[in-house]
PDB file of N, CA and C in Angstrom:
ATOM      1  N   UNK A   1       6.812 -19.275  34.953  1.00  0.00           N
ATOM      2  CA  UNK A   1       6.103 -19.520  33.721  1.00  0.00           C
ATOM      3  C   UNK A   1       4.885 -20.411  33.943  1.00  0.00           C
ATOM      4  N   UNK A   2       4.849 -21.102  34.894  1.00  0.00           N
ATOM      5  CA  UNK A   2       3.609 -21.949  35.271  1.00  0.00           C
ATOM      6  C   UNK A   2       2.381 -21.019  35.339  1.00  0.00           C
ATOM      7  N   UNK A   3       1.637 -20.026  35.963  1.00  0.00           N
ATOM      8  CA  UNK A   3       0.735 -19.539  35.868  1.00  0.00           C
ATOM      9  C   UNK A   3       0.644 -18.731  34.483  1.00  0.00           C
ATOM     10  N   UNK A   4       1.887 -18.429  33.887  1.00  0.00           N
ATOM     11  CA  UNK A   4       1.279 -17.760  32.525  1.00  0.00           C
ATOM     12  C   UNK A   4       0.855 -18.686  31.791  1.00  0.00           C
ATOM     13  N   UNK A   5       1.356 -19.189  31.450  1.00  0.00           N
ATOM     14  CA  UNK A   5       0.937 -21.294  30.741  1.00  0.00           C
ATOM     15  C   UNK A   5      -0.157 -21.170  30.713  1.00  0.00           C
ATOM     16  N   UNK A   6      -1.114 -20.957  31.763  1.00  0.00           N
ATOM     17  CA  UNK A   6      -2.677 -21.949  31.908  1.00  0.00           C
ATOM     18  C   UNK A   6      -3.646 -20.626  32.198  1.00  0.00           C
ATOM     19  N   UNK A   7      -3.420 -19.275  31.497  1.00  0.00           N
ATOM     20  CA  UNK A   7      -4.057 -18.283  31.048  1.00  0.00           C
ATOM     21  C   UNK A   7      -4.502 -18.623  29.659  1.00  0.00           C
ATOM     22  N   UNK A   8      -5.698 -18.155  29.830  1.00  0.00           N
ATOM     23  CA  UNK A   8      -6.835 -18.364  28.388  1.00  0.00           C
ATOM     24  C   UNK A   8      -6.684 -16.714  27.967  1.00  0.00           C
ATOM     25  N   UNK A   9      -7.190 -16.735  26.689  1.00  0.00           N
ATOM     26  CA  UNK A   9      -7.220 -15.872  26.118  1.00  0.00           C
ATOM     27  C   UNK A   9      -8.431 -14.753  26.951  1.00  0.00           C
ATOM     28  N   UNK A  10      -9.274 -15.401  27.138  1.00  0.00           N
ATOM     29  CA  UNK A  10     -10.616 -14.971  28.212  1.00  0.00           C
ATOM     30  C   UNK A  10      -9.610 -14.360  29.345  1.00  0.00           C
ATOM     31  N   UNK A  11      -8.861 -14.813  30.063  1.00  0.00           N
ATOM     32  CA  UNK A  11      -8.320 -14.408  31.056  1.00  0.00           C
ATOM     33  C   UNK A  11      -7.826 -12.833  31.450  1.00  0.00           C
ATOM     34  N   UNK A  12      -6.990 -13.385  30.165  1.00  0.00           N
ATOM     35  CA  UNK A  12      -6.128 -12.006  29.754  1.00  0.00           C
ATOM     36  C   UNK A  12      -7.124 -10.775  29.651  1.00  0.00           C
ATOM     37  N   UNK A  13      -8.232 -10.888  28.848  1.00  0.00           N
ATOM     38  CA  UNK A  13      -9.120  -9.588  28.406  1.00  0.00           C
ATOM     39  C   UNK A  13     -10.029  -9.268  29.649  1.00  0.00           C
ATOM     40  N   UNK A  14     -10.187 -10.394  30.490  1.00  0.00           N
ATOM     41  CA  UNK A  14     -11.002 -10.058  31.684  1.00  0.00           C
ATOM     42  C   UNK A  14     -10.276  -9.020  32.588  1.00  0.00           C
ATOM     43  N   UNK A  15      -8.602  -9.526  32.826  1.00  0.00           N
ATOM     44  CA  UNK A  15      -7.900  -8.245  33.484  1.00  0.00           C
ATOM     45  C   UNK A  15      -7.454  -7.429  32.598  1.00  0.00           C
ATOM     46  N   UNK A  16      -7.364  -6.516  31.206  1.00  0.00           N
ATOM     47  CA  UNK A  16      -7.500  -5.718  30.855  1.00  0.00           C
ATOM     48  C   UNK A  16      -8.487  -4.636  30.995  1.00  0.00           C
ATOM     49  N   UNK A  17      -9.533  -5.230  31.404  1.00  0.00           N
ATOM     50  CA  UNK A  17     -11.054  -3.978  31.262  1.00  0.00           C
ATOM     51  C   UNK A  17     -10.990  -2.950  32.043  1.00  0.00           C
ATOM     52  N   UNK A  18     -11.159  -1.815  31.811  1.00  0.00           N
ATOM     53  CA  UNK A  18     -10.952  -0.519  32.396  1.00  0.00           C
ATOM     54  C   UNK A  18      -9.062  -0.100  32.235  1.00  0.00           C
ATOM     55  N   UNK A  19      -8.548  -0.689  31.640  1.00  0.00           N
ATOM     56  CA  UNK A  19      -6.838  -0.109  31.315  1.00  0.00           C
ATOM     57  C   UNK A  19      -7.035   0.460  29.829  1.00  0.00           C
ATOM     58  N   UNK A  20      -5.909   1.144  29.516  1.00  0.00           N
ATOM     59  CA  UNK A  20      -5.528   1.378  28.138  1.00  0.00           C
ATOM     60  C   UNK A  20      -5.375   0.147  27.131  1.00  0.00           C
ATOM     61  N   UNK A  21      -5.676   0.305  26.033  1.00  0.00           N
ATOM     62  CA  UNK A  21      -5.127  -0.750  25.138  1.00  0.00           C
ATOM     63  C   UNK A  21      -5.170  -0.327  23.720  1.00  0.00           C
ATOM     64  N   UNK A  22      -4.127  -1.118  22.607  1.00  0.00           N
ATOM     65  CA  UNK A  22      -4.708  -0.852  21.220  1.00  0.00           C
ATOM     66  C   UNK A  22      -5.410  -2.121  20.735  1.00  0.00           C
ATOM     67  N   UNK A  23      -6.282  -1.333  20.123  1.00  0.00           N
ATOM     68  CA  UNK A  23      -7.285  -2.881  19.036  1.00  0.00           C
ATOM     69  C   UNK A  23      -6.575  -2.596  17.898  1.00  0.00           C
ATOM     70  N   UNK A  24      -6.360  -3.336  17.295  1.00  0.00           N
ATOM     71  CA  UNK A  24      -5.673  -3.433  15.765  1.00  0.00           C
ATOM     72  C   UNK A  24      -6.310  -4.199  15.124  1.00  0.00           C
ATOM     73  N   UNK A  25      -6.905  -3.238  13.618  1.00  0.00           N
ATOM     74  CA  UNK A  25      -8.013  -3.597  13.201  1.00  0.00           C
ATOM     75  C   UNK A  25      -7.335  -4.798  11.418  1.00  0.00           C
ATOM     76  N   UNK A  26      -8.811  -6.088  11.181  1.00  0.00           N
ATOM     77  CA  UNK A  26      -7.854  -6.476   9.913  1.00  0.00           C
ATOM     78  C   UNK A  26      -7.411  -5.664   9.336  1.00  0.00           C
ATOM     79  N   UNK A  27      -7.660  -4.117   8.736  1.00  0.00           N
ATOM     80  CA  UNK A  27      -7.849  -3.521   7.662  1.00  0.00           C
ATOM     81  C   UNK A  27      -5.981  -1.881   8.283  1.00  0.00           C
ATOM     82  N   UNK A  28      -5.424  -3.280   9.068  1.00  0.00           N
ATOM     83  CA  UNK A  28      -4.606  -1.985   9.738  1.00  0.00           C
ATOM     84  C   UNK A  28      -4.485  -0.826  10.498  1.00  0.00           C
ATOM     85  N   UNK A  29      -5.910  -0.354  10.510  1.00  0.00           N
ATOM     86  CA  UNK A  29      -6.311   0.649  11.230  1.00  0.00           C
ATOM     87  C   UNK A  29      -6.152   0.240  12.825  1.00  0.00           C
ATOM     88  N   UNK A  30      -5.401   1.060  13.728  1.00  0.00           N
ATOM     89  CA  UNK A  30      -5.432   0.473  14.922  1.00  0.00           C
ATOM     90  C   UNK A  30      -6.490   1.784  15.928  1.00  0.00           C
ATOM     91  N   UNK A  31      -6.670   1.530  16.860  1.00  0.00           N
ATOM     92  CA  UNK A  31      -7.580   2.067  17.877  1.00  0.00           C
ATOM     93  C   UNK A  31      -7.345   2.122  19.236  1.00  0.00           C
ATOM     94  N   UNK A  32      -7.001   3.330  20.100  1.00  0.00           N
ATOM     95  CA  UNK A  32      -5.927   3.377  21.377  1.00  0.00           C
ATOM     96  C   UNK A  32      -7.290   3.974  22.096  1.00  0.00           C
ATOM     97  N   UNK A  33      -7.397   3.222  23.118  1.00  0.00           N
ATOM     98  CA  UNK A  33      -8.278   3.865  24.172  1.00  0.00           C
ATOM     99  C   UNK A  33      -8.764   2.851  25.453  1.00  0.00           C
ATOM    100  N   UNK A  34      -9.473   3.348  26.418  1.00  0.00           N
ATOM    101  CA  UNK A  34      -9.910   2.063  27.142  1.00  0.00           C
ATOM    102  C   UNK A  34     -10.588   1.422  27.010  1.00  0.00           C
ATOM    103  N   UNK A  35     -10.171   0.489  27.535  1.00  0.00           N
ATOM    104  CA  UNK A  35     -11.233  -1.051  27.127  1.00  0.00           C
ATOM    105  C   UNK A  35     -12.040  -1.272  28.458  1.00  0.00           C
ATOM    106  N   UNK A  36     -14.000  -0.865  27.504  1.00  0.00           N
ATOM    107  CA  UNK A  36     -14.984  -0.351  28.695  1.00  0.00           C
ATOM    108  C   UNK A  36     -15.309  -2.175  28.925  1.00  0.00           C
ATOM    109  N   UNK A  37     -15.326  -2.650  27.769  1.00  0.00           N
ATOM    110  CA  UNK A  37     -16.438  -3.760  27.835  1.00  0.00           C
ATOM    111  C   UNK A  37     -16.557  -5.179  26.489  1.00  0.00           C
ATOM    112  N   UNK A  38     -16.258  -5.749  26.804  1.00  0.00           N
ATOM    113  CA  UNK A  38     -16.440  -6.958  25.477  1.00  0.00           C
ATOM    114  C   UNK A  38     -17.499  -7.995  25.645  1.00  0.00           C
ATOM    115  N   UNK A  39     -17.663  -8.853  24.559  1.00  0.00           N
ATOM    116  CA  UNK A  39     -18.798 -10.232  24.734  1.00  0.00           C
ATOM    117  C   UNK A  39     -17.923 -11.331  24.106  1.00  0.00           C
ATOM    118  N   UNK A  40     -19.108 -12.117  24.022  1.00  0.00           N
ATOM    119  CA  UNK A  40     -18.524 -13.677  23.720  1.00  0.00           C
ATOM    120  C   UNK A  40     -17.590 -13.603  21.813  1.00  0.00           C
ATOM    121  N   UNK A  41     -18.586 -12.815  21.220  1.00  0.00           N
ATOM    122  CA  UNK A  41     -17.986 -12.192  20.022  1.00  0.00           C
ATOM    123  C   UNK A  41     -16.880 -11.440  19.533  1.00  0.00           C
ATOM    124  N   UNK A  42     -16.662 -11.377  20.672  1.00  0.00           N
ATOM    125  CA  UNK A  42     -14.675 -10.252  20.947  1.00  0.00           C
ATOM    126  C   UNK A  42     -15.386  -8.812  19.922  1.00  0.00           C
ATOM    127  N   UNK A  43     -16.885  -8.450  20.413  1.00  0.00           N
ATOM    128  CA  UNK A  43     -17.330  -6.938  19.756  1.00  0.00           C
ATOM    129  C   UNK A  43     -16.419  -6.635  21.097  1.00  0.00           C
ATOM    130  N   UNK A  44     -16.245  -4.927  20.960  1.00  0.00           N
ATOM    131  CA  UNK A  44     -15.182  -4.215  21.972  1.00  0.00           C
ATOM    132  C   UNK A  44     -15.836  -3.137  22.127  1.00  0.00           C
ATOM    133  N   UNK A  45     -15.499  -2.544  23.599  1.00  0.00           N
ATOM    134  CA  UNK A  45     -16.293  -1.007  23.857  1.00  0.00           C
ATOM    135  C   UNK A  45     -15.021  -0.127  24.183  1.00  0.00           C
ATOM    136  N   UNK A  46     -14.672   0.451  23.756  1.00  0.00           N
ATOM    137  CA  UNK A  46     -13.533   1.548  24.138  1.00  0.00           C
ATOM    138  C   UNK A  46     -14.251   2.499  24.494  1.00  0.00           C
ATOM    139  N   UNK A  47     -13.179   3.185  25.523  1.00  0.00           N
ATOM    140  CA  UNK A  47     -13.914   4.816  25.956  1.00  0.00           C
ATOM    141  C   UNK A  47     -12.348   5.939  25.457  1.00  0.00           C
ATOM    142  N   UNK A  48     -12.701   7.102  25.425  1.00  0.00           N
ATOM    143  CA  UNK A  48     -11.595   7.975  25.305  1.00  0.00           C
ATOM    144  C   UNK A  48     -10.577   7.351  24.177  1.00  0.00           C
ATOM    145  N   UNK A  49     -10.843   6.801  23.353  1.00  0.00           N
ATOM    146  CA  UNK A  49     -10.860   6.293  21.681  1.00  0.00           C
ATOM    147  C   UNK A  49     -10.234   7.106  20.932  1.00  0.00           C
ATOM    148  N   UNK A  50      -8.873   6.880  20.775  1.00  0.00           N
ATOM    149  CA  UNK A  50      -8.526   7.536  19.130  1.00  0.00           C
ATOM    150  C   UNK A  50      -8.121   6.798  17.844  1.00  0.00           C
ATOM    151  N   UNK A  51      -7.827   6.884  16.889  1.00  0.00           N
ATOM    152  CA  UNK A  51      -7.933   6.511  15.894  1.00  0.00           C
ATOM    153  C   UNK A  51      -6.729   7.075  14.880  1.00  0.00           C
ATOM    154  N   UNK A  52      -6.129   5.427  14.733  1.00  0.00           N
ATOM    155  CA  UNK A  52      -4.587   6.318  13.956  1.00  0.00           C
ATOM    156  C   UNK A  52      -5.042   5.053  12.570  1.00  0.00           C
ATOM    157  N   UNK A  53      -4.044   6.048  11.487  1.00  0.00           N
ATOM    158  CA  UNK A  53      -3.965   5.298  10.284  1.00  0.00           C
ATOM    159  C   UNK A  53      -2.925   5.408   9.434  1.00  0.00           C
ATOM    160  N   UNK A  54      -2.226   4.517   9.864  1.00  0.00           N
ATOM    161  CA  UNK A  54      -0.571   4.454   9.676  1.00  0.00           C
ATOM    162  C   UNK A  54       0.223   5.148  10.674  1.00  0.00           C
ATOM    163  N   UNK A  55       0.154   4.820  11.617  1.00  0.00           N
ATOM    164  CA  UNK A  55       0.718   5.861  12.818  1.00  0.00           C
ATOM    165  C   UNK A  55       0.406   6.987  13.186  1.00  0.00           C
ATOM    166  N   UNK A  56      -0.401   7.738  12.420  1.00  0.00           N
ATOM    167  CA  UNK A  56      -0.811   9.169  12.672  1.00  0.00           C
ATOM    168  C   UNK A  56      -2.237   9.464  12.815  1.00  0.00           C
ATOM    169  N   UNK A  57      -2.294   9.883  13.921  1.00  0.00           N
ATOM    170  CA  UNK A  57      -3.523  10.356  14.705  1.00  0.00           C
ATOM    171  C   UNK A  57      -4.686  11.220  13.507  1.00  0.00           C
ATOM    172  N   UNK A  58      -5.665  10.369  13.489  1.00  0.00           N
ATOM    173  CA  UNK A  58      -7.196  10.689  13.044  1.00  0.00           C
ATOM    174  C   UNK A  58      -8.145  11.331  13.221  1.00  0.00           C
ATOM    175  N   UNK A  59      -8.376  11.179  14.234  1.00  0.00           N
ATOM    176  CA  UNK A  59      -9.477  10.931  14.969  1.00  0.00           C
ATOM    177  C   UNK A  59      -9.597  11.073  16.737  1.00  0.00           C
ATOM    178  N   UNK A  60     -10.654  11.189  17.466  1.00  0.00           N
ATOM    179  CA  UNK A  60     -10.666  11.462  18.538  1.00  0.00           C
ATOM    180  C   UNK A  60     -11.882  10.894  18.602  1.00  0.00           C
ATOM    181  N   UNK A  61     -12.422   9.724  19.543  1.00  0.00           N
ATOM    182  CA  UNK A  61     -14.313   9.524  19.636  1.00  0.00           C
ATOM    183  C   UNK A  61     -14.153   9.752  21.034  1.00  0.00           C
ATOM    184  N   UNK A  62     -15.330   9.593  22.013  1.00  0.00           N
ATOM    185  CA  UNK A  62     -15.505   9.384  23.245  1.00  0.00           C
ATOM    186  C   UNK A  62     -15.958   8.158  23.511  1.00  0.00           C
ATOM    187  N   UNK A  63     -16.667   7.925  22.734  1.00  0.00           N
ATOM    188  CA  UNK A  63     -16.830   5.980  22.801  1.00  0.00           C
ATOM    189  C   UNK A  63     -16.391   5.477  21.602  1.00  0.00           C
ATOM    190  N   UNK A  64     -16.735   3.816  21.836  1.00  0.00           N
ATOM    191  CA  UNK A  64     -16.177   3.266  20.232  1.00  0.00           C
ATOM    192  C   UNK A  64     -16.824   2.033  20.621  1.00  0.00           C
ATOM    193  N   UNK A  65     -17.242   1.578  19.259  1.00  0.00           N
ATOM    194  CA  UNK A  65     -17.897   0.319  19.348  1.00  0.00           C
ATOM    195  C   UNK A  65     -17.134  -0.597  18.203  1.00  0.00           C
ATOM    196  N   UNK A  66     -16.522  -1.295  18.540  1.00  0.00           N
ATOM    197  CA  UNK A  66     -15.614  -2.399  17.207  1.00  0.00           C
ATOM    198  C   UNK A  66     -16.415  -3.346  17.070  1.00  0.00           C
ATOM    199  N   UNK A  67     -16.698  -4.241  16.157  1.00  0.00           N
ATOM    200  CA  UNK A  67     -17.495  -5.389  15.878  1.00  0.00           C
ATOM    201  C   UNK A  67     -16.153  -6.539  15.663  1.00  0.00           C
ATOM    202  N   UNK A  68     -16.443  -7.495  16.319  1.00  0.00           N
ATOM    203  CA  UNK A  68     -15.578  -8.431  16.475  1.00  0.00           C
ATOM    204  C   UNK A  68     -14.879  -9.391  15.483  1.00  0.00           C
ATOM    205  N   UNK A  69     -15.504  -9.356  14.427  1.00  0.00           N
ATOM    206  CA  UNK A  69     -15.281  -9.804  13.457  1.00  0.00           C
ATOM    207  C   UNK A  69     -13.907  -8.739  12.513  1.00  0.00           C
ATOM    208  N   UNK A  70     -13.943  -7.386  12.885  1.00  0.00           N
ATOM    209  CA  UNK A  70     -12.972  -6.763  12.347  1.00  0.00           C
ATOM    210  C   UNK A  70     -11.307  -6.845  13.051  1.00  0.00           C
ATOM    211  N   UNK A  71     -11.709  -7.445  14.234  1.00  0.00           N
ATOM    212  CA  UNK A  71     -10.510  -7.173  14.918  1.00  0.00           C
ATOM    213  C   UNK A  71      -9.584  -7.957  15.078  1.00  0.00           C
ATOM    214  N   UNK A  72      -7.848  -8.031  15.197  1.00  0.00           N
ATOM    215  CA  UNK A  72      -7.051  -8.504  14.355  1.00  0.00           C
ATOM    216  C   UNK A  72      -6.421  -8.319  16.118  1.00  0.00           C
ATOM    217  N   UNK A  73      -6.586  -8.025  16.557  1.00  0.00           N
ATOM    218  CA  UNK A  73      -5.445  -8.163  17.758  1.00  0.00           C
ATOM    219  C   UNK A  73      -5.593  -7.150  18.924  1.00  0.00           C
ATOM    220  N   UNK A  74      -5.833  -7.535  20.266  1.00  0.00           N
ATOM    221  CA  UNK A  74      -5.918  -6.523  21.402  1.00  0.00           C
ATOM    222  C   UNK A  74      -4.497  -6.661  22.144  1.00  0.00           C
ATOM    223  N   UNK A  75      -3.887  -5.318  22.495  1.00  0.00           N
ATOM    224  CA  UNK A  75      -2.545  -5.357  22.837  1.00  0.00           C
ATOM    225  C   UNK A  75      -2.661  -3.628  24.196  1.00  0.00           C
ATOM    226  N   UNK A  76      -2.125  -4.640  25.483  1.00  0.00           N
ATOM    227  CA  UNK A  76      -2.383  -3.403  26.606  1.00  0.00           C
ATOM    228  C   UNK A  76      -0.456  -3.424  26.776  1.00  0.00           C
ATOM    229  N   UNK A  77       0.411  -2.930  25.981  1.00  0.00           N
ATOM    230  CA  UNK A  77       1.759  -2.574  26.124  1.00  0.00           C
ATOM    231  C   UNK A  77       1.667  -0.833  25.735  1.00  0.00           C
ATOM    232  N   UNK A  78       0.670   0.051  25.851  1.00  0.00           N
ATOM    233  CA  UNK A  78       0.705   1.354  26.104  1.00  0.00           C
ATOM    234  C   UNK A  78       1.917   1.878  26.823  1.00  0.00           C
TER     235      UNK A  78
END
């Protein structure tokens, strides 16, 4: 448990980039795809992006751009 302890939140998203993940948006809407790219703003770049709303598949993008201010939680347990 000592090295998980003294992981930053920064940490964590730095070794996520290029894996699967969901963004889960305030508004519930969650978003499954890879995570291309983020900034200091937690905006998010997904690639191969889909889009569920209430569990059931939406949507399909090839990219995705989230604005950071919408986003409620990044989770790579795919």
């Amino acid at each position: 448990m000592g090295d998980q302890a003294k992981r930053s939140p920064n940490d964590f998203l730095q070794n996520v980039i290029g894996r699967p993940v969901i963004v889960k948006l305030n508004s519930g809407v969650d978003y499954r795809g890879t995570l291309a790219c983020l900034d200091g703003y937690m905006n998010i770049a997904l690639e191969q992006t889909e889009e569920y709303v209430n569990g059931r598949l939406k949507n399909k993008y090839g990219d995705c751009f989230i604005r950071g201010n919408n986003g409620k939680l990044v989770d790579n347990t795919l």
